[in-house]
Protein backbone atom coordinates (compact mmCIF):
# COMPACT_ATOMS: atom_id res chain seq x y z
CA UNK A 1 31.93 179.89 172.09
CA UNK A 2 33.72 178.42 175.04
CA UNK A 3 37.51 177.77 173.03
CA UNK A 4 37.96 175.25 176.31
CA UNK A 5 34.91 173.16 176.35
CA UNK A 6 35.43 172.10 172.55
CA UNK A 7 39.50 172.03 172.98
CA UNK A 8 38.53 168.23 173.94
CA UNK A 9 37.85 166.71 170.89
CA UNK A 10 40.35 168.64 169.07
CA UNK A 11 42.72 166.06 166.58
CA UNK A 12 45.51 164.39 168.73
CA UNK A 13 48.91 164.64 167.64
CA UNK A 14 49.51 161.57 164.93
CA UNK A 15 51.48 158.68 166.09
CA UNK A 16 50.75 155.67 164.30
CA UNK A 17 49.50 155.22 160.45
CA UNK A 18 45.66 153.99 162.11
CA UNK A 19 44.58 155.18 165.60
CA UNK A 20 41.30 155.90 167.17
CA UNK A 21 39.86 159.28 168.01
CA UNK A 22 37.58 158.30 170.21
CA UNK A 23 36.20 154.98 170.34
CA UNK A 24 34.08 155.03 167.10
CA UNK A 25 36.26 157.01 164.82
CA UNK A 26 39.28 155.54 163.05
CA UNK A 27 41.81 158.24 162.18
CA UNK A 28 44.49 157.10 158.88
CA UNK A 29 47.90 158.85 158.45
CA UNK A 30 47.42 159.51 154.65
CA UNK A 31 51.34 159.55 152.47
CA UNK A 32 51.84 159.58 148.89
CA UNK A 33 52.09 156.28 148.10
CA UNK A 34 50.72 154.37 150.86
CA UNK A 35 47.00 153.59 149.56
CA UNK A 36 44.25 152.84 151.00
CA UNK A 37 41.35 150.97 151.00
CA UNK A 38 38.24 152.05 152.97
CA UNK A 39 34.57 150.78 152.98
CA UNK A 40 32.75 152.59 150.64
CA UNK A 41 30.88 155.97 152.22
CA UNK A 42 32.93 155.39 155.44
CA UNK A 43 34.79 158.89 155.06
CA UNK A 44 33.35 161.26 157.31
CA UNK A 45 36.05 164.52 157.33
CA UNK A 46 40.01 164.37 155.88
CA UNK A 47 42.79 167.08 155.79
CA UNK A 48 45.14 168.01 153.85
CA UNK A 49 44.60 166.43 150.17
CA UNK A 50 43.15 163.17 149.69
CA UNK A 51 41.84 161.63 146.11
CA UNK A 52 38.98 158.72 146.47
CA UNK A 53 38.22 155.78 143.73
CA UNK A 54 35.10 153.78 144.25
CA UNK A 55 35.28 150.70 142.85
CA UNK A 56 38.70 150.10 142.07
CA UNK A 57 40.14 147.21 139.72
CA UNK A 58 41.45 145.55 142.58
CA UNK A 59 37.81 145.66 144.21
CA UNK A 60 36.38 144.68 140.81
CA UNK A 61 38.02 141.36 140.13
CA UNK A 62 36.35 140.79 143.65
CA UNK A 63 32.74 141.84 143.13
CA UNK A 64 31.52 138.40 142.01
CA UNK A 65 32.81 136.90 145.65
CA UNK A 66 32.53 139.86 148.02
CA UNK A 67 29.54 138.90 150.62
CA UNK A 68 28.69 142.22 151.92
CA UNK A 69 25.74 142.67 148.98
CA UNK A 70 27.11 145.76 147.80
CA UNK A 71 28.17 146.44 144.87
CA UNK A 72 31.21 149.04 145.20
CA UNK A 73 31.94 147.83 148.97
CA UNK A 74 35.49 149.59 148.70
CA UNK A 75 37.00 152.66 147.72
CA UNK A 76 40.79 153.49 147.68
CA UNK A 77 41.99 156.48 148.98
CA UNK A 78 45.40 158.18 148.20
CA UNK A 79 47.18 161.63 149.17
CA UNK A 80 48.80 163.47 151.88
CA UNK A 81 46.81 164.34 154.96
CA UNK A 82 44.52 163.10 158.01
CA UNK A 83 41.86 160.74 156.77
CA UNK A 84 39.11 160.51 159.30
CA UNK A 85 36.59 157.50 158.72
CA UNK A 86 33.65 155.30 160.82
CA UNK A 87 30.29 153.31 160.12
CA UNK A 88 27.10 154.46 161.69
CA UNK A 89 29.06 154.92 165.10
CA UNK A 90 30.56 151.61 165.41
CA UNK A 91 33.13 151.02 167.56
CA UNK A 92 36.54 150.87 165.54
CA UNK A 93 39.52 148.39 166.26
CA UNK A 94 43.10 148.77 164.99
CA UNK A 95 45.04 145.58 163.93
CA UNK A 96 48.65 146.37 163.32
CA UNK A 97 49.60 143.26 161.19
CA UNK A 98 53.70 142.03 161.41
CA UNK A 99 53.32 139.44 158.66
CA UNK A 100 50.48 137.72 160.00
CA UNK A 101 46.87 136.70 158.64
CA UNK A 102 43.72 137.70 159.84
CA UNK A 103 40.37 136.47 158.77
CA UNK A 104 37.46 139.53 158.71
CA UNK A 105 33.76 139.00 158.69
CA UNK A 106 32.66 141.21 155.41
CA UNK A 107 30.65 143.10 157.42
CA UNK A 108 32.83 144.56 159.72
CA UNK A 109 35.30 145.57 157.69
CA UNK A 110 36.40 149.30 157.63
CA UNK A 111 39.66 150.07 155.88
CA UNK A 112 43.25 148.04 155.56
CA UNK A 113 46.20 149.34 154.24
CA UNK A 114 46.25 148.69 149.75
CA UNK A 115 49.54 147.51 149.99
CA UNK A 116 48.32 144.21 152.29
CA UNK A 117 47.08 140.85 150.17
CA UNK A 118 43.47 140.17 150.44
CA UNK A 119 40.52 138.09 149.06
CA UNK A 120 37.52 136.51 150.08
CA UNK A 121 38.44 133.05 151.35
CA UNK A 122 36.15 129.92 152.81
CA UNK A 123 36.40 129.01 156.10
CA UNK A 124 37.37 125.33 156.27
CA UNK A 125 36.07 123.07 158.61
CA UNK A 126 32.95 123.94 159.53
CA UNK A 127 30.22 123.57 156.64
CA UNK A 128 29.42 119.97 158.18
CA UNK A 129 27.79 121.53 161.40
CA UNK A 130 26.68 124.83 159.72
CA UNK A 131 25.31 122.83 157.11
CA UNK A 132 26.38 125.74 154.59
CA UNK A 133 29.69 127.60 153.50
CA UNK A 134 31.31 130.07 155.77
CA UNK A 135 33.00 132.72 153.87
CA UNK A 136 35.48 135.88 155.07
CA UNK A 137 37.87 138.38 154.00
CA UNK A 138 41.49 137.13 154.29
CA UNK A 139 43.95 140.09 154.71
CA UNK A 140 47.75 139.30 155.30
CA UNK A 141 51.17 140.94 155.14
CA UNK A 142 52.77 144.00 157.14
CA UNK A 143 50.65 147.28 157.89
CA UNK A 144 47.33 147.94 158.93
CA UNK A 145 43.62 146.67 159.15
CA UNK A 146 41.01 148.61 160.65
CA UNK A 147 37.63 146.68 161.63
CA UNK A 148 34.43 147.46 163.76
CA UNK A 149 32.36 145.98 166.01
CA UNK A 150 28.65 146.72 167.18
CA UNK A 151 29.47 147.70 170.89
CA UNK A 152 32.58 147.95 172.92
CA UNK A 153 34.18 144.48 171.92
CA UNK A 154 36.89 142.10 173.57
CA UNK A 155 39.82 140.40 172.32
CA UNK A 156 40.41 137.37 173.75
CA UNK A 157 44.53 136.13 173.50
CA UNK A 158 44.11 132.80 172.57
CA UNK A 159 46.65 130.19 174.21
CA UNK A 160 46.14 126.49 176.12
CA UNK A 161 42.90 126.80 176.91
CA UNK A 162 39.80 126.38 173.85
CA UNK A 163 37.80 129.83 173.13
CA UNK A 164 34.32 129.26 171.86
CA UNK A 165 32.22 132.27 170.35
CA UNK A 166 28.82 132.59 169.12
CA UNK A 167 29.48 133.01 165.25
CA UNK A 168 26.91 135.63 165.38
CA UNK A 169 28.92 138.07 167.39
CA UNK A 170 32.89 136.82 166.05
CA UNK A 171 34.48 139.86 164.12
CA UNK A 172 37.86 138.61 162.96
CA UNK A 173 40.26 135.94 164.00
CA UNK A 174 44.03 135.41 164.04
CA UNK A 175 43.86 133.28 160.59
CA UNK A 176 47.02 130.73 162.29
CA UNK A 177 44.24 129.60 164.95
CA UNK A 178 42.80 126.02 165.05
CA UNK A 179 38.89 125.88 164.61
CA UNK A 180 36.41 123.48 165.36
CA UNK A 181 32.58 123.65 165.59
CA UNK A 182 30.13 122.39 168.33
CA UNK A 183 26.60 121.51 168.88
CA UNK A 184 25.19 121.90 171.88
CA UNK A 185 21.44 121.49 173.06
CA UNK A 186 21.48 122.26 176.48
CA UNK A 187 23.25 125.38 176.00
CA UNK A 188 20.82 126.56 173.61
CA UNK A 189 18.90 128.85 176.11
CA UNK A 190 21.94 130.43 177.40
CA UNK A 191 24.04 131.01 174.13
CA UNK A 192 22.38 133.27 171.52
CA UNK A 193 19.20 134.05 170.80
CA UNK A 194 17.55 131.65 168.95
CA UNK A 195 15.96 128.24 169.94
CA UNK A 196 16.78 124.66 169.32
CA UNK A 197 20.47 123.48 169.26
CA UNK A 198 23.10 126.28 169.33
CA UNK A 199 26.34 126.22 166.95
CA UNK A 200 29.73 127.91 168.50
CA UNK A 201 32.88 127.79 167.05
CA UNK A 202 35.86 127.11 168.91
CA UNK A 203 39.37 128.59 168.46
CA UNK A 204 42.78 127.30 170.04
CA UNK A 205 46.52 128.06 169.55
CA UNK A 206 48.64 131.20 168.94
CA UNK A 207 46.24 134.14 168.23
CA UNK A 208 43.60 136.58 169.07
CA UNK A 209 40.11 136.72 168.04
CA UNK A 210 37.48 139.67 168.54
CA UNK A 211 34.05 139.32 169.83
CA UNK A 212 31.47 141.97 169.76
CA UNK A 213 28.32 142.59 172.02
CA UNK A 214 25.83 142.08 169.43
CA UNK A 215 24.44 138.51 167.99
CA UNK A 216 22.30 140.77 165.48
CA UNK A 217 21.95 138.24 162.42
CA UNK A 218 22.58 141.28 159.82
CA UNK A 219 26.49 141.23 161.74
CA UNK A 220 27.06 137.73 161.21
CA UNK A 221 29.89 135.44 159.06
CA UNK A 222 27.86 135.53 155.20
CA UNK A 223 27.03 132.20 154.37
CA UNK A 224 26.31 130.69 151.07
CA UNK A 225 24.88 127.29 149.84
């Protein structure tokens, strides 16, 4: 075997606790002590010594709200070593958190650091155009979040001007951001991909929020009557 044609994709050198290897791979920097938790079946390869426990109690007391429909959607993971993990080859996107909030669609959710406070949260505001509840994942603190996104995505710095996304392709949002909702008809044809009036949501203020390339319905915020 040709040592120099696979000497590509060898591991990188570590330098943060989350990093990408490659753009749909997240790799963790595992330490005793530093938990983990990681959507379930999301590990793909790990070295050094790692421990896993689906369904955790933390993950329990959450089963009755979590919207992903399943029913161990998180494992924690513990140990010393290189933890590598991704979802069906979606691109991965590393949120290093300095006590700030970040609202995640369920969905695209791979793996945030244990240590972080989280919960599934509503968002406010916009069940009067949606016509239903809009629920997330809330995660807040200092350390890490890892989420994906169905195609290369963008994240758009929020500031003076208003940013409107189709709430079929929003991944996560700075959770300090103003929101408001809008109905448009004419835009219907151009935003989306289904008929009749379209619904965006807009976002102003200091933040970021992170769009992907696909309005897929089975990627979109979970909403409950």
């Amino acid at each position: 075997m040709d040592q120099q044609m696979i000497a590509g994709y060898a591991p990188t050198p570590v330098t943060a606790r989350m990093e990408n290897h490659g753009s749909a791979m997240l790799k963790v920097a595992m330490q005793t002590g530093h938990d983990l938790f990681a959507r379930t079946g999301s590990m793909i390869a790990y070295e050094g010594f790692v421990q896993y426990e689906p369904n955790p109690p933390a993950v329990r007391q959450m089963a009755s709200a979590w919207l992903t429909g399943e029913s161990t959607p998180l494992m924690k993971c513990s140990g010393d070593g290189l933890l590598y993990l991704a979802d069906y080859g979606a691109d991965v996107v590393c949120l290093n958190l300095n006590n700030e909030s970040v609202s995640v669609n369920g969905t695209n959710l791979l793996a945030f650091d244990a240590h972080l406070t989280w919960g599934v949260e509503r968002v406010k505001g916009l069940a009067k155009f949606a016509g239903q509840g809009l629920f997330n994942v809330g995660v807040s603190g200092q350390g890490w979040v890892a989420v994906t996104s169905r195609g290369t995505p963008i994240v758009v710095d929020c500031g003076a001007d208003e940013t409107y996304v189709d709430p079929d392709a929003l991944v996560a949002w700075s959770s300090g951001l103003k929101m408001k909702a809008k109905r448009s008809f004419k835009a219907s044809s151009l935003i989306g991909r289904g008929s009749g009036e379209a619904f965006q949501i807009g976002f102003s203020g200091q933040g970021f929020v992170v769009v992907q390339p696909s309005e897929d319905s089975s990627d979109r915020l979970r909403i409950r009557g």
